[in-house]
Protein backbone atom coordinates (compact mmCIF):
# COMPACT_ATOMS: atom_id res chain seq x y z
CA UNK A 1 -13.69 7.07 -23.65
CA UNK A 2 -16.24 4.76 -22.86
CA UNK A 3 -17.27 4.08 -18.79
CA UNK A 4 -15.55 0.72 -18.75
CA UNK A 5 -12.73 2.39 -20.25
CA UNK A 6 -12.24 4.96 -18.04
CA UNK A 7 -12.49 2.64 -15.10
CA UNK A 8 -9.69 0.10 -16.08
CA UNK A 9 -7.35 3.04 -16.13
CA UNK A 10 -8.40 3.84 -12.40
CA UNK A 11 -7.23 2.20 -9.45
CA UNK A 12 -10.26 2.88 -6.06
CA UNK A 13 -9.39 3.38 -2.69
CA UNK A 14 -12.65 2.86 -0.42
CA UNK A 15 -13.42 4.91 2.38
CA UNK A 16 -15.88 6.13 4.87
CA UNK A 17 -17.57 9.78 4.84
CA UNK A 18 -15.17 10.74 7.20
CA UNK A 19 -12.22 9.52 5.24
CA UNK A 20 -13.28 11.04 1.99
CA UNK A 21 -13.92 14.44 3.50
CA UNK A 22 -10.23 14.20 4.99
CA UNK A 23 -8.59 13.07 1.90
CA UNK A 24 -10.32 16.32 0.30
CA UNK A 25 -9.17 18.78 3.52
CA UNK A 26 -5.77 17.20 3.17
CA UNK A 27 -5.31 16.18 -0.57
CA UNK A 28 -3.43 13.29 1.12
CA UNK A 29 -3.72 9.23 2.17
CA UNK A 30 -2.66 7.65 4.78
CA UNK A 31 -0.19 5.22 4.10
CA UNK A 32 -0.48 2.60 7.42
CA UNK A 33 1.77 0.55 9.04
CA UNK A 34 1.40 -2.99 7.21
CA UNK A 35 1.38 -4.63 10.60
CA UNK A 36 -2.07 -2.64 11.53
CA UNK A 37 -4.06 -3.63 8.29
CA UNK A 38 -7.69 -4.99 9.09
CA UNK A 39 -5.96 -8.30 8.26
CA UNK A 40 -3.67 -9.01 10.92
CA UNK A 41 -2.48 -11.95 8.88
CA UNK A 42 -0.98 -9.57 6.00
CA UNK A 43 2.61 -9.08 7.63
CA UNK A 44 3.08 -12.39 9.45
CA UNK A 45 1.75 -13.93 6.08
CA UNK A 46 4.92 -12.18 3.65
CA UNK A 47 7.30 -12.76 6.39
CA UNK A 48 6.68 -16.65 6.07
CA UNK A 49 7.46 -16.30 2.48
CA UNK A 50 10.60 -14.52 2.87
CA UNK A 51 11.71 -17.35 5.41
CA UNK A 52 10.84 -19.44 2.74
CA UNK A 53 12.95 -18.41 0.06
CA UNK A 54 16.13 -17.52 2.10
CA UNK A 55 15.55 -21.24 3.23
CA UNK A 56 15.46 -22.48 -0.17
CA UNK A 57 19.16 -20.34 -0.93
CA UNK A 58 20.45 -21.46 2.13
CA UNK A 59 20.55 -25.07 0.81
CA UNK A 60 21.80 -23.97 -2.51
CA UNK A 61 24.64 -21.24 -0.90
CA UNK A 62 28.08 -22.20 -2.53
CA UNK A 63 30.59 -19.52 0.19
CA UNK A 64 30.64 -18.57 3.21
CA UNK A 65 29.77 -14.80 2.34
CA UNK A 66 26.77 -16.19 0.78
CA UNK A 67 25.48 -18.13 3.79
CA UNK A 68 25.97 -15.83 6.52
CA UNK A 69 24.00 -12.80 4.34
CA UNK A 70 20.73 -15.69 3.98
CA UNK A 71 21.30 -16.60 7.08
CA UNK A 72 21.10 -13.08 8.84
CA UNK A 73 18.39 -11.84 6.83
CA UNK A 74 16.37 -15.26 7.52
CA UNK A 75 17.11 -14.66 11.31
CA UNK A 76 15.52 -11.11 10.81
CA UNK A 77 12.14 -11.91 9.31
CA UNK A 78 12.02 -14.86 11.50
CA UNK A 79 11.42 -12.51 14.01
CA UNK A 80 8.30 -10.01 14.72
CA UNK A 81 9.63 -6.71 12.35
CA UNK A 82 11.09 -4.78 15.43
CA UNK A 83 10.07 -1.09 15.96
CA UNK A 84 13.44 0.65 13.99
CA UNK A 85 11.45 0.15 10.47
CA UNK A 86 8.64 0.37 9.34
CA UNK A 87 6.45 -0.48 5.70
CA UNK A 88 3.72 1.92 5.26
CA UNK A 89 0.93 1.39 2.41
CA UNK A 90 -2.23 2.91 0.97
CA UNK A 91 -4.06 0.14 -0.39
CA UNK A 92 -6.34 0.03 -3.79
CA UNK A 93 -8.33 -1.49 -5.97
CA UNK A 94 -8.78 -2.49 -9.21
CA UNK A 95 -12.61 -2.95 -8.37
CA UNK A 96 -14.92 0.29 -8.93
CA UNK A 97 -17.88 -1.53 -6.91
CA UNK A 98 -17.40 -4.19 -5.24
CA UNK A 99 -19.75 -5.79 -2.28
CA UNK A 100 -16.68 -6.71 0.17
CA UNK A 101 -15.13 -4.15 -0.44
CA UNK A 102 -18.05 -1.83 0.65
CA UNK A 103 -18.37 -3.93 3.59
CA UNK A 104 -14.73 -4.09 4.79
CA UNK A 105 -14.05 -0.37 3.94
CA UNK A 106 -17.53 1.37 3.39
CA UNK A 107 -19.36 0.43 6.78
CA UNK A 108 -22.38 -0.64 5.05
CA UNK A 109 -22.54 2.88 2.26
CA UNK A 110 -18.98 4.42 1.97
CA UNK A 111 -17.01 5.74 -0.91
CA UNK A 112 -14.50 4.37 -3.54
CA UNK A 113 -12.13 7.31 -5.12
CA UNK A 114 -11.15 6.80 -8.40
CA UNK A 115 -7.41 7.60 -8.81
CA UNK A 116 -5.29 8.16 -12.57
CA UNK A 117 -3.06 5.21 -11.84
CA UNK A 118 -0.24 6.52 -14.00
CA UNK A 119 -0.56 9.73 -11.71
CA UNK A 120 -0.35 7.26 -8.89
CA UNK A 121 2.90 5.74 -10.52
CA UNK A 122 4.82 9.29 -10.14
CA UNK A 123 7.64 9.28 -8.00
CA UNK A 124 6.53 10.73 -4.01
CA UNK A 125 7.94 10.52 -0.54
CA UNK A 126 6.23 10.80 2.58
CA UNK A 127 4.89 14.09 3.42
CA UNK A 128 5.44 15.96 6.80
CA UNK A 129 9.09 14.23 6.75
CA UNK A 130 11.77 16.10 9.03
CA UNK A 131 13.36 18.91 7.60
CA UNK A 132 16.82 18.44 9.57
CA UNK A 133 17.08 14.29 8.79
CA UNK A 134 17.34 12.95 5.38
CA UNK A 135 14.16 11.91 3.38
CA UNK A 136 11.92 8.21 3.01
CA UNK A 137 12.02 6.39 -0.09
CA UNK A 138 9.53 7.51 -2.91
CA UNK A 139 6.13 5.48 -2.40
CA UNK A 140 5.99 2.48 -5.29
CA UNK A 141 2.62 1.47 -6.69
CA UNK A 142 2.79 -2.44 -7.04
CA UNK A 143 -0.09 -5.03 -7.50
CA UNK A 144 -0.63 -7.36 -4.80
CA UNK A 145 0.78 -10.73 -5.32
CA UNK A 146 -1.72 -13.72 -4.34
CA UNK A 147 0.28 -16.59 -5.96
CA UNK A 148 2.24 -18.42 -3.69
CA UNK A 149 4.67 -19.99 -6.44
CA UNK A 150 4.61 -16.57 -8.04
CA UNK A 151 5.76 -15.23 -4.59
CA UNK A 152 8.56 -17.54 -4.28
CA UNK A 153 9.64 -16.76 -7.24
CA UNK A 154 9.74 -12.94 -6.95
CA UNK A 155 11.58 -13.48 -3.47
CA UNK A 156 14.12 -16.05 -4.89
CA UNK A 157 15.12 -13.47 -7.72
CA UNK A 158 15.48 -10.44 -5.32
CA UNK A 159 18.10 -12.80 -3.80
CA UNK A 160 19.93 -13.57 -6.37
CA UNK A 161 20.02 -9.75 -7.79
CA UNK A 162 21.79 -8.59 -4.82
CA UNK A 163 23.45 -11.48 -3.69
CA UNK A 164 25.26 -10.96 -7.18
CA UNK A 165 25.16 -7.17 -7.28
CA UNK A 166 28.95 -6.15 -7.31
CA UNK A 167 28.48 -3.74 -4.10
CA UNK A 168 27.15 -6.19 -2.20
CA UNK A 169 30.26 -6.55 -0.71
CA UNK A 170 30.15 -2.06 0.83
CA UNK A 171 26.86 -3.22 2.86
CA UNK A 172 27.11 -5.27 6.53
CA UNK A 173 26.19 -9.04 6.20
CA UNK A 174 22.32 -9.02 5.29
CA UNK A 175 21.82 -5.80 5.38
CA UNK A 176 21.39 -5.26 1.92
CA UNK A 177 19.45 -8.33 1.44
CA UNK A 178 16.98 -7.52 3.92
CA UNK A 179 16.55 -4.17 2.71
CA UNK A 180 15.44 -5.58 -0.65
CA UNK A 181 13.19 -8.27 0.64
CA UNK A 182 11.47 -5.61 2.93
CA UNK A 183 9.37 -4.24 0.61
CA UNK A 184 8.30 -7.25 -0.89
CA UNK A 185 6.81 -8.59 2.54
CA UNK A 186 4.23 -5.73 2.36
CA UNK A 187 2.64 -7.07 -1.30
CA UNK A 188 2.36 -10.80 -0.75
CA UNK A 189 -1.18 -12.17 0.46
CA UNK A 190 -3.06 -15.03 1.17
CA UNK A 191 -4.91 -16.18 -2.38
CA UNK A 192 -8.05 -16.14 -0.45
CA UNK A 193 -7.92 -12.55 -0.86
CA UNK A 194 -7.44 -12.58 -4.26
CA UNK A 195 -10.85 -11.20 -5.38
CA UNK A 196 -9.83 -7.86 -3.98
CA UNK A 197 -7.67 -7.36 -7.01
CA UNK A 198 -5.50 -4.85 -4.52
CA UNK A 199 -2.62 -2.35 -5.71
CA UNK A 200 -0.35 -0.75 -3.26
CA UNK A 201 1.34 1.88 -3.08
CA UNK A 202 4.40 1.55 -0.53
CA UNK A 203 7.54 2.93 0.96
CA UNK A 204 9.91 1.72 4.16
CA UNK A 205 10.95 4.34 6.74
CA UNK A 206 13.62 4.42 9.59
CA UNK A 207 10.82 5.36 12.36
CA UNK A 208 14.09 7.53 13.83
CA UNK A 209 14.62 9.45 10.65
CA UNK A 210 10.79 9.80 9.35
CA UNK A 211 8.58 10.92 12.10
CA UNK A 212 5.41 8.58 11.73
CA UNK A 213 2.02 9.85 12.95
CA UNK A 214 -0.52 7.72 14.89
CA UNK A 215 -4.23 7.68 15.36
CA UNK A 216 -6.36 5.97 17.88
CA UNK A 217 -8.05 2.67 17.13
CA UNK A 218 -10.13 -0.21 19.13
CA UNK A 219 -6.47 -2.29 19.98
CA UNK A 220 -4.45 0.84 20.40
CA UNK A 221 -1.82 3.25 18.17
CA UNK A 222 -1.57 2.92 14.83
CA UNK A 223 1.09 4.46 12.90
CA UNK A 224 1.15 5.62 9.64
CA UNK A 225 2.25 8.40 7.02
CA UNK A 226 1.19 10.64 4.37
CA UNK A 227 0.80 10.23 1.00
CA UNK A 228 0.50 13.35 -0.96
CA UNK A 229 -2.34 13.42 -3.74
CA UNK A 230 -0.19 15.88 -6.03
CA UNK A 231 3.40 15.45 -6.91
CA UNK A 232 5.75 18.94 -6.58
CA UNK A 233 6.17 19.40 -10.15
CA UNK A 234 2.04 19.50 -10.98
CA UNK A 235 -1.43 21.24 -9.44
CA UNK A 236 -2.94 18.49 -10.66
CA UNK A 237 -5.37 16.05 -8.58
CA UNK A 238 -5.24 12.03 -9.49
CA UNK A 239 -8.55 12.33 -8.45
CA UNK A 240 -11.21 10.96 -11.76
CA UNK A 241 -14.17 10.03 -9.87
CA UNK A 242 -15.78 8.94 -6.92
CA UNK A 243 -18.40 6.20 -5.88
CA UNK A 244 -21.13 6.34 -4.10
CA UNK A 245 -21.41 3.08 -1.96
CA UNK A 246 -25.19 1.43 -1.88
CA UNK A 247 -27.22 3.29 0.18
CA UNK A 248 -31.42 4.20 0.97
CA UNK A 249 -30.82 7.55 -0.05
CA UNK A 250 -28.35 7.99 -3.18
CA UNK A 251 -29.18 10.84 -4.90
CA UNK A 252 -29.46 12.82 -1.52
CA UNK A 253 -25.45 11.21 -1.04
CA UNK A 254 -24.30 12.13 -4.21
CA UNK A 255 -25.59 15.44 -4.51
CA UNK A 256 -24.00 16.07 -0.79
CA UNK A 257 -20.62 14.30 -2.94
CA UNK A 258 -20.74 16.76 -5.37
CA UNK A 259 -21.17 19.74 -3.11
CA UNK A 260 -18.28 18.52 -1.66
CA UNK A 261 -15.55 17.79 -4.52
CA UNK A 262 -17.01 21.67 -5.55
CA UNK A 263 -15.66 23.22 -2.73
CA UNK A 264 -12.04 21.89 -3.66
CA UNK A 265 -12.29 22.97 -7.21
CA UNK A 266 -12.82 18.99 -8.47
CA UNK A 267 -14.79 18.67 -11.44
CA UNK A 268 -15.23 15.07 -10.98
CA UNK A 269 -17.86 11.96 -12.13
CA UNK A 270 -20.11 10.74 -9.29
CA UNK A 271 -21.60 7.12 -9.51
CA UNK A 272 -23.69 5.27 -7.48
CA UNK A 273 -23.20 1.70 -6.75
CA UNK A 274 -24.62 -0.94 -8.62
CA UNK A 275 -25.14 -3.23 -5.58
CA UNK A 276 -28.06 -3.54 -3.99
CA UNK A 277 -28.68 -2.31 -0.28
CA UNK A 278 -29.62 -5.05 1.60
């Protein structure tokens, strides 16, 4: 398999020194709270299309049923996301080596992990998750959608799906509805950003049921969970490579790299970057 090859079946997640030597220590990522991104657009921005769509089936509601479901659910992500739930992603990229990226994730030099996407795809729930209450979702791996009409559309046929599912009816006004448009929130994004060619893998918790973590930053908390590198059933890494971002001294960094993924028996590819240092 041919370089090129091997990197369109990889999805990167780029990272600092100190990042990639946690991810090794504790063959997890963190999944953060969508509302503490670096773009503190992201969650208002998905919200907005939600309200959008609802909007659009309000108009076209034939029953009563119908209308106060869209109109409860249109209430909700009117609204800041309150505290009770909470959509936590790991964000990739489809981009190996890429100069924003190793300026929005890198600090300058930095590192972008190559991960198996299909491993990515296998089913996993939060780790660390209470033993006594019952467990998250299972993270999905999704592309980022940048489209607005594309958007729209996704929204408008999660609407219909359970506005027509035939238990619809066992779930509180909305509830269901809003459940299903949650997750979506946390993948729409401004087409400016579209460059980024981002994946994400996500999940929603009940913060009372799935004890979050935090860790300090600049504007405060920020929570955020676990996602586990290997799935129960399999030893296996996702790991497949890891770039070196630009930097004055690359052979010093990847030979430091490689010293590294040694001591946590990975057998790995280590690249530098392409881009110049400037």
């Amino acid at each position: 398999m041919s370089d090129d090859d091997q990197s369109s079946n990889l999805l990167y997640h780029y990272t600092t020194t100190q990042g990639l030597i946690g991810i090794l220590e504790s063959d997890c990522l963190w999944a953060t709270d969508v509302r503490f991104l670096s773009d503190a657009s992201e969650a208002s921005y998905g919200r907005e299309v939600a309200v959008e769509a609802l909007g659009v089936a309000i108009e076209a509601a034939q029953n009563e049923q119908r209308l106060l479901s869209l109109k409860i659910a249109a209430d909700y992500f009117t609204d800041e996301l309150g505290p009770d739930t909470s959509s936590i992603v790991v964000c990739f990229s489809e981009q190996p080596d890429h100069l924003s990226q190793w300026q929005a994730y890198g600090r300058g030099g930095g590192f972008a992990i190559g991960f198996d996407r299909s491993n990515l795809e296998r089913p996993r729930t939060p780790a660390h998750r209470h033993p006594f209450k019952r467990d998250a979702r299972p993270f999905q791996l999704v592309p980022v959608i940048y489209d607005r009409a594309a958007q729209l559309r996704a929204a408008a046929e999660t609407i219909r799906e359970h506005l027509d599912h035939p238990k619809m009816t066992n779930f509180g006004p909305g509830e269901e509805l809003v459940g299903a448009l949650f997750p979506q929130v946390a993948v729409f994004k401004n087409a400016a950003f579209e460059e980024e060619r981002e994946w994400r893998a996500m999940t929603d918790v009940i913060v009372n049921f799935y004890p979050l973590k935090f860790r300090p930053s600049s504007w405060g908390p920020v929570p955020y969970g676990t996602f586990p590198l290997r799935v129960a059933d399999s030893v296996e890494s996702p790991i497949r490579e890891v770039r070196v971002g630009p930097s004055a001294h690359p052979d010093t960094v990847r030979t430091g790299v490689q010293l590294l993924l040694k001591s946590h028996d990975l057998d790995v590819p280590v690249i530098s970057s392409e881009v110049p240092l400037r």
